[in-house]
C-alpha atoms as a PDB file:
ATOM      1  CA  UNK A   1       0.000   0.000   0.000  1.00  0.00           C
ATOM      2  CA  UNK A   2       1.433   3.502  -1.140  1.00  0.00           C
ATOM      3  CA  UNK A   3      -0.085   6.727  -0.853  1.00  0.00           C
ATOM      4  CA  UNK A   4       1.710   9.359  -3.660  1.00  0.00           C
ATOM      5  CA  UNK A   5       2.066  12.460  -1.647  1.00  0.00           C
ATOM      6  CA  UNK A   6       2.848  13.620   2.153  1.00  0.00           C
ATOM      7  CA  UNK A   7      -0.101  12.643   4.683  1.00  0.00           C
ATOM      8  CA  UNK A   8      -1.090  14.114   7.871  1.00  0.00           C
ATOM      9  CA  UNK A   9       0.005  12.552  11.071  1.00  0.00           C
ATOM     10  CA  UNK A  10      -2.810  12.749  12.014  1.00  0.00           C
ATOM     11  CA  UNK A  11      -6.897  14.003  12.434  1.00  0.00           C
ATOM     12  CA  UNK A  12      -6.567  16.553  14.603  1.00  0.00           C
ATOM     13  CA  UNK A  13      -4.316  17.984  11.479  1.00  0.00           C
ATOM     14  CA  UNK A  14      -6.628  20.887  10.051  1.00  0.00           C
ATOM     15  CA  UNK A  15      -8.983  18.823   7.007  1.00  0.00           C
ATOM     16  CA  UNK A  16      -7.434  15.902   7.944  1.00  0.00           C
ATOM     17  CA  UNK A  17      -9.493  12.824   7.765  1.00  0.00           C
ATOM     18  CA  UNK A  18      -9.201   8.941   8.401  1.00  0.00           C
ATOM     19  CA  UNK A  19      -7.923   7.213   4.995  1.00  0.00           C
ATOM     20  CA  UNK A  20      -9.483   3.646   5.190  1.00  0.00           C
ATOM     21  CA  UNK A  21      -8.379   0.440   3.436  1.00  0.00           C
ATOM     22  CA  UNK A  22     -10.387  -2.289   3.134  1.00  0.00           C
ATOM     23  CA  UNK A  23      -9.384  -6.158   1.977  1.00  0.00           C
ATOM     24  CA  UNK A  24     -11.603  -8.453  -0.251  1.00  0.00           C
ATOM     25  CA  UNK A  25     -10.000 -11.855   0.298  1.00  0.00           C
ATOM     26  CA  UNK A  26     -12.204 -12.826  -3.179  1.00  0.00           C
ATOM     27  CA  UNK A  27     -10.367 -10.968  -5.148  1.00  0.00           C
ATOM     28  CA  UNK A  28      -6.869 -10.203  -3.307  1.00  0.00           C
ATOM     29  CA  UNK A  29      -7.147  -6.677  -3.393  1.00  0.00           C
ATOM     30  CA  UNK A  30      -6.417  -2.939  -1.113  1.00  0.00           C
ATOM     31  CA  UNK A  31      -9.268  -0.830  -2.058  1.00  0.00           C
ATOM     32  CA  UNK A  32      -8.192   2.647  -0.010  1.00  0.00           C
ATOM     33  CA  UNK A  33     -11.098   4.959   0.169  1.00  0.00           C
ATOM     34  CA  UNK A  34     -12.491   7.760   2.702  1.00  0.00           C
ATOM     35  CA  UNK A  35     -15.746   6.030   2.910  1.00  0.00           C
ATOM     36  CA  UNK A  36     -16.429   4.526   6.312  1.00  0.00           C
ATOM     37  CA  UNK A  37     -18.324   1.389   5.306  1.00  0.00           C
ATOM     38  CA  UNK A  38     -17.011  -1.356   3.399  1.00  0.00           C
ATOM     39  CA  UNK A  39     -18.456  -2.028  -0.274  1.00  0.00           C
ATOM     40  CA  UNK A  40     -19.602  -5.047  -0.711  1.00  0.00           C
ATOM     41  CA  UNK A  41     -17.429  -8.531  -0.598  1.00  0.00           C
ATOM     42  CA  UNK A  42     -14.724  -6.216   1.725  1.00  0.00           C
ATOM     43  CA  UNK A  43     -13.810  -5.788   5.286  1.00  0.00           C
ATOM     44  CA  UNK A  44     -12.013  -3.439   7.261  1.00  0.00           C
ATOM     45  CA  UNK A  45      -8.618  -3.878   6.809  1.00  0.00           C
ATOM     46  CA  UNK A  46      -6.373  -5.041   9.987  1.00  0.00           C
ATOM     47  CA  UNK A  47      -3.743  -2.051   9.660  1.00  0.00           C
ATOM     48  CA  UNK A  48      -4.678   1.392   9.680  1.00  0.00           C
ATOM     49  CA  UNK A  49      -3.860   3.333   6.867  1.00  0.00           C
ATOM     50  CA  UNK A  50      -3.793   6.941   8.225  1.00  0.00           C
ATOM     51  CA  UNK A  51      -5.152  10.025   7.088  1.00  0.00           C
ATOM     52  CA  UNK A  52      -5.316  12.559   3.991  1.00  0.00           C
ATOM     53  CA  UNK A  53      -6.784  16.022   3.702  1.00  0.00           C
ATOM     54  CA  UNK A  54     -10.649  16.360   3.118  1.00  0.00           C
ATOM     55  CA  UNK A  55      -9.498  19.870   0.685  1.00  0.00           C
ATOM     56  CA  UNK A  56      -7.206  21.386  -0.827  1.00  0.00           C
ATOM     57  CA  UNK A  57      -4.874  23.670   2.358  1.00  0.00           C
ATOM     58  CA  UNK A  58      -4.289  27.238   1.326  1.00  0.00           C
ATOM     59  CA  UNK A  59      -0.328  27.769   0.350  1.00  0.00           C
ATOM     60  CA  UNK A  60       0.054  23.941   0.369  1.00  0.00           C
ATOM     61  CA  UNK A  61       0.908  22.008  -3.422  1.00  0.00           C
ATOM     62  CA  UNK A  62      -1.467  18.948  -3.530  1.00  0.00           C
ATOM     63  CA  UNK A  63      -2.668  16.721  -5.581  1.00  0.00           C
ATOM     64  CA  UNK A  64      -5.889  14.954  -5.610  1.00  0.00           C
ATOM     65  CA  UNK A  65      -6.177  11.867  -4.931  1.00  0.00           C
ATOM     66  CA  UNK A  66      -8.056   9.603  -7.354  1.00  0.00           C
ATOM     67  CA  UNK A  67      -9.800   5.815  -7.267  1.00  0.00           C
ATOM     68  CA  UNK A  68      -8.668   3.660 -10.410  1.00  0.00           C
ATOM     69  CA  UNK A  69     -10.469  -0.008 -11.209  1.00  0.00           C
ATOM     70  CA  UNK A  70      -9.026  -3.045 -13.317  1.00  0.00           C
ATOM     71  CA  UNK A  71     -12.440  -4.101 -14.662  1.00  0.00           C
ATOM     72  CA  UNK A  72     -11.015  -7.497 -15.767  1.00  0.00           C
ATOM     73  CA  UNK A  73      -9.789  -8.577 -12.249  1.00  0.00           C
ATOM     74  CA  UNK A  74     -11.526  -5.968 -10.171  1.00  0.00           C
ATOM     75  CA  UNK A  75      -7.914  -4.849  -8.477  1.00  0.00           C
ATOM     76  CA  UNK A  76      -7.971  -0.824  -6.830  1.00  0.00           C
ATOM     77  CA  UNK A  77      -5.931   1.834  -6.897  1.00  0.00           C
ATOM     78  CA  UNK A  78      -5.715   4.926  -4.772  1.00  0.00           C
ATOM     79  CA  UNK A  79      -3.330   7.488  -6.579  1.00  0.00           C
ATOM     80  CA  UNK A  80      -2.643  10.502  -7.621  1.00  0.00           C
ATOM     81  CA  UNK A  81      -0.290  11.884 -10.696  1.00  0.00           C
ATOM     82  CA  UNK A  82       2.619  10.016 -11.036  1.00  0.00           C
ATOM     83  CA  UNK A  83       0.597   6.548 -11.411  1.00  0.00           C
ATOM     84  CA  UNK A  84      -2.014   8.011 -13.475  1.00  0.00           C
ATOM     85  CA  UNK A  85      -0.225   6.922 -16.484  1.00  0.00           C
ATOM     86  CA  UNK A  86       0.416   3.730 -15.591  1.00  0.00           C
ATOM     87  CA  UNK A  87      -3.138   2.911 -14.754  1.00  0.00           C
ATOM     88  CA  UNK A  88      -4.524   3.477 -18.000  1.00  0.00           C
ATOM     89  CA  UNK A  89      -1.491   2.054 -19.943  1.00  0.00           C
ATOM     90  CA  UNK A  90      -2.553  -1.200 -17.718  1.00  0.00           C
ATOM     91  CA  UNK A  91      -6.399  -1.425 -18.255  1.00  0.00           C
ATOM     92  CA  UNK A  92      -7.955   0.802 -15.215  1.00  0.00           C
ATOM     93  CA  UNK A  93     -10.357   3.113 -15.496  1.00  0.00           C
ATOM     94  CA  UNK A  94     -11.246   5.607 -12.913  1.00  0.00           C
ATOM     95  CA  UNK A  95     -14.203   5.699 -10.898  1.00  0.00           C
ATOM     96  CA  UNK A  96     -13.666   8.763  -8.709  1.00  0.00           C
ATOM     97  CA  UNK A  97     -12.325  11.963  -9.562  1.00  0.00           C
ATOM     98  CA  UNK A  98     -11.535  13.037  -6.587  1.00  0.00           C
ATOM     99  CA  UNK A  99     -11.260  11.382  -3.065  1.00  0.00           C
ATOM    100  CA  UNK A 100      -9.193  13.302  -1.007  1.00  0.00           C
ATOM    101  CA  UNK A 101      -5.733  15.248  -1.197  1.00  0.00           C
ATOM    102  CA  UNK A 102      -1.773  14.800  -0.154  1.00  0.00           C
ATOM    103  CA  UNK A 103       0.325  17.182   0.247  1.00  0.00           C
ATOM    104  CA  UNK A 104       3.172  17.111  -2.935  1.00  0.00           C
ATOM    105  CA  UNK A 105       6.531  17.886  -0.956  1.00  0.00           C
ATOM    106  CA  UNK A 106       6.586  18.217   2.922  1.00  0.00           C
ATOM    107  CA  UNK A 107       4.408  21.020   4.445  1.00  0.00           C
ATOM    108  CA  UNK A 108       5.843  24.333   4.475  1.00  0.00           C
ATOM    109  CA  UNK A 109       5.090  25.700   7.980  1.00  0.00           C
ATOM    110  CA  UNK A 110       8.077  25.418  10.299  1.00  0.00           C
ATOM    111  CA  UNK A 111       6.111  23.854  13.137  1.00  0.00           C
ATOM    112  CA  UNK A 112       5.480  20.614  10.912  1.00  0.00           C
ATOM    113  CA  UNK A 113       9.331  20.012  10.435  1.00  0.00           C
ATOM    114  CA  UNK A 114       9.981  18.348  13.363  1.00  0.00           C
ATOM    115  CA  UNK A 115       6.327  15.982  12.523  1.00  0.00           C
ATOM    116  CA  UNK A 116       7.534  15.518   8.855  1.00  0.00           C
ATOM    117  CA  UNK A 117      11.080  13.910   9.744  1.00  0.00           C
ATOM    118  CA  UNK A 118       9.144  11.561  12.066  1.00  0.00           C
ATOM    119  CA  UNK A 119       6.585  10.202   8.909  1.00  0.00           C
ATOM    120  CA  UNK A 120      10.252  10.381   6.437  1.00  0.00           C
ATOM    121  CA  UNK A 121      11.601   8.098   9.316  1.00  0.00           C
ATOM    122  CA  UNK A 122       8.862   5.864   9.479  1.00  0.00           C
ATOM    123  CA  UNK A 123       7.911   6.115   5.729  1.00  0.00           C
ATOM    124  CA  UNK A 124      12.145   5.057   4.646  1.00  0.00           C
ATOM    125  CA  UNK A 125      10.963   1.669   7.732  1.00  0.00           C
ATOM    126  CA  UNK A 126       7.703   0.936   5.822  1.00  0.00           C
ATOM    127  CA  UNK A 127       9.415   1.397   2.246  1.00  0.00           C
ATOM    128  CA  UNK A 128      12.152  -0.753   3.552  1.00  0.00           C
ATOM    129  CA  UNK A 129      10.377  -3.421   5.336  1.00  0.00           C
ATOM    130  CA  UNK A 130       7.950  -3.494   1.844  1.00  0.00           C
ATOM    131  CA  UNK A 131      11.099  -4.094  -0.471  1.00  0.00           C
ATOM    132  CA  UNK A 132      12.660  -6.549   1.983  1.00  0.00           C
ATOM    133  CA  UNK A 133       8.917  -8.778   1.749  1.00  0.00           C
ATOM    134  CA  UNK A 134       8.752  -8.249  -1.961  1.00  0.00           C
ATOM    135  CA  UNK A 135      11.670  -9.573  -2.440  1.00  0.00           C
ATOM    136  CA  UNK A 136      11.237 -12.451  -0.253  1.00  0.00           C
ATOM    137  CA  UNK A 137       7.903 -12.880  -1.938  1.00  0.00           C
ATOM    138  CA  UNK A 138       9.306 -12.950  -5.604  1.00  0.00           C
ATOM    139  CA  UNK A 139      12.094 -15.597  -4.540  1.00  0.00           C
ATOM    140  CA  UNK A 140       9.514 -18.218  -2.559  1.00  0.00           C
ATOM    141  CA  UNK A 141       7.555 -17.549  -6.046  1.00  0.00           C
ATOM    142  CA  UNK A 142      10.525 -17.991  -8.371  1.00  0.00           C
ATOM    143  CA  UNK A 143      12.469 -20.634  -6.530  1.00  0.00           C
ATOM    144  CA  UNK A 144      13.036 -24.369  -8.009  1.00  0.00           C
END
C-alpha cells in the first residue's frame, strides 16, 4: 500500500481525515477509500492506513487523490499523478475523480518540520520493510 504524496500525522491535522483500506479476500485486493463502510465482498482492513486532507490547504501544493479499477480482475488503486499513467497504460479506469488530497513535498510551515522527519523516518521503515517482503515474496515464487 502507497499513498503518492505527504499525509497528515494525524486528524486533529486541520482537514485531515481517516484514509481507510479495506481487503476483499475474493479478489486479493487494497481498495483505499475515505468512505467509512465497506463495499460489498470487503472488510475493514487489519492495519490502519492513516489520514489525507478532506481539501485542498491554502499555500500547500497537492494533488488529488483519485480511485482507479481493473475491470477485468476488479484490483484498486488509490493514486494521484505520477501513477495516473500507468493505470490506464494497464487497463484501469477511474471511478472517482476526486477522493481526497496529499500534500506534494513536505508542508511548508516550520512547526510541521519536526512531525515531517518523524513520517520520512517511518515512511524510509515501511518502504524498507515493503522491499525486503517483496523480495522475499518474488524468490519463494521464483524458486526451483
Amino acid at each position: 500500500m502507497w499513498t503518492e504524496g505527504y499525509q497528515p500525522l494525524s486528524n486533529t491535522e486541520t482537514g485531515a481525515i481517516a484514509f481507510n483500506d479495506f481487503y476483499s479476500t475474493e479478489y486479493d485486493d487494497n481498495w483505499s477509500d475515505v468512505i467509512t463502510t465497506p463495499p460489498n465482498g470487503y472488510q475493514a482492513a487489519v492495519f490502519d492506513n492513516g489520514y489525507v486532507y478532506y481539501e485542498q490547504l491554502s499555500g500547500q501544493q497537492m494533488e488529488c487523490l483519485q480511485l482507479w479499477v481493473n475491470p477485468t480482475t476488479n484490483d484498486h488503486m488509490t493514486l494521484a499523478s505520477p501513477g495516473l499513467k500507468w493505470a490506464e497504460q494497464n487497463g484501469y479506469v477511474q471511478t472517482e475523480n476526486c477522493l481526497a488530497y496529499v500534500l506534494t513535498s513536505p508542508p511548508t510551515s516550520t512547526g510541521d518540520s519536526k512531525q515531517v522527519k518523524v513520517v520520512d523516518a517511518q515512511a524510509k521503515k515501511l518502504r524498507d520493510a515493503a522491499t525486503s517482503y517483496s523480495e522475499e515474496l518474488l524468490q519463494s515464487i521464483l524458486a526451483p
